[in-house]
Protein backbone atom coordinates (compact mmCIF):
# COMPACT_ATOMS: atom_id res chain seq x y z
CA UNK A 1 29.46 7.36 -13.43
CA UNK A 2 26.34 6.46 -11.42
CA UNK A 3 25.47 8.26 -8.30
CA UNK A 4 24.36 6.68 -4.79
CA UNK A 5 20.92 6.53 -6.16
CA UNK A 6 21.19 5.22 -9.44
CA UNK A 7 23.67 2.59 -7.95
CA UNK A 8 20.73 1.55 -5.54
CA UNK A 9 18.16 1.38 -8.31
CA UNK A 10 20.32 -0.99 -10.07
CA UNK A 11 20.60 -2.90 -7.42
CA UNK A 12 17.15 -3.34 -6.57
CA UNK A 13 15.97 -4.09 -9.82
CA UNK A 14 18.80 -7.11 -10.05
CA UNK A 15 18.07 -8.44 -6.89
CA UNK A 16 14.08 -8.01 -7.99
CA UNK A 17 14.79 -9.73 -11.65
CA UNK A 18 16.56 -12.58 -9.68
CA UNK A 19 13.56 -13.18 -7.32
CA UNK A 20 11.25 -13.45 -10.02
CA UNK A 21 13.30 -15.36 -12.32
CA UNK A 22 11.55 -19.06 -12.39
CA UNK A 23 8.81 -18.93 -10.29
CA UNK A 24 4.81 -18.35 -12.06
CA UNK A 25 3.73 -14.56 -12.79
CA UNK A 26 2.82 -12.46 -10.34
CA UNK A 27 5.12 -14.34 -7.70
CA UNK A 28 8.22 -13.75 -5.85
CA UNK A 29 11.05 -16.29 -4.03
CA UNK A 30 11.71 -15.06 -0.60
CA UNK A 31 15.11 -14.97 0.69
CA UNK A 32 14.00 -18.00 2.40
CA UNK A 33 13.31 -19.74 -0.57
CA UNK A 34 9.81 -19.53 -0.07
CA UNK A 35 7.17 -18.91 -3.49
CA UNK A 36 4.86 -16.07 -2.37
CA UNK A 37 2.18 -14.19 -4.10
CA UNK A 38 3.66 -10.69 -5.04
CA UNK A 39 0.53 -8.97 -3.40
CA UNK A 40 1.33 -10.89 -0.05
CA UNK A 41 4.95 -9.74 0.15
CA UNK A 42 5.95 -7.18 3.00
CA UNK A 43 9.04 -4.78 2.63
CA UNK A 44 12.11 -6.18 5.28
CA UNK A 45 13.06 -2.38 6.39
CA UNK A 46 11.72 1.38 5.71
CA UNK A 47 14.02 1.56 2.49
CA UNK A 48 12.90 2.56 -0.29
CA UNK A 49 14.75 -0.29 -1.87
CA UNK A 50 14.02 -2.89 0.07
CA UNK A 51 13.01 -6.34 -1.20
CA UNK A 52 9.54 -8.19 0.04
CA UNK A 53 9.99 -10.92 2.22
CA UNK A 54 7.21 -13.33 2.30
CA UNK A 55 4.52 -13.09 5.47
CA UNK A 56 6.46 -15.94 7.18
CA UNK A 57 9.64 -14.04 7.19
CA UNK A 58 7.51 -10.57 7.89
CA UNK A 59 6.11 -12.37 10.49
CA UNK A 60 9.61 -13.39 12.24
CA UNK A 61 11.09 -10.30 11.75
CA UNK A 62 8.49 -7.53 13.56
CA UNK A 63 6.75 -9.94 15.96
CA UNK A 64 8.73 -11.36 18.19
């Protein structure tokens, strides 16, 4: 049985396979649906798990 953090390392690397799944190397797909450059992505939240957003999203979230 996995504990909390193994359980959240799964899930992150899912989540990350998904968002890199059919777009060119070395980029991500937003939530928003957006194509970004990996290197251009911005972590949604403090956790250690959390996904990159792309700067447009980034952007909407922390500067309103």
């Amino acid at each position: 049985m996995n504990d909390f953090l193994e359980n959240m390392e799964s899930a992150a690397e899912l989540i990350w396979e998904e968002a890199t799944a059919g777009v060119p190397e070395g980029h991500f797909r937003c939530v928003c649906g957006q194509v970004e450059e990996i290197s251009y992505g911005q972590p949604i939240s403090n956790s250690p798990y959390a996904m990159p957003v792309c700067r447009f999203c980034f952007e909407r979230r922390f500067n309103k």
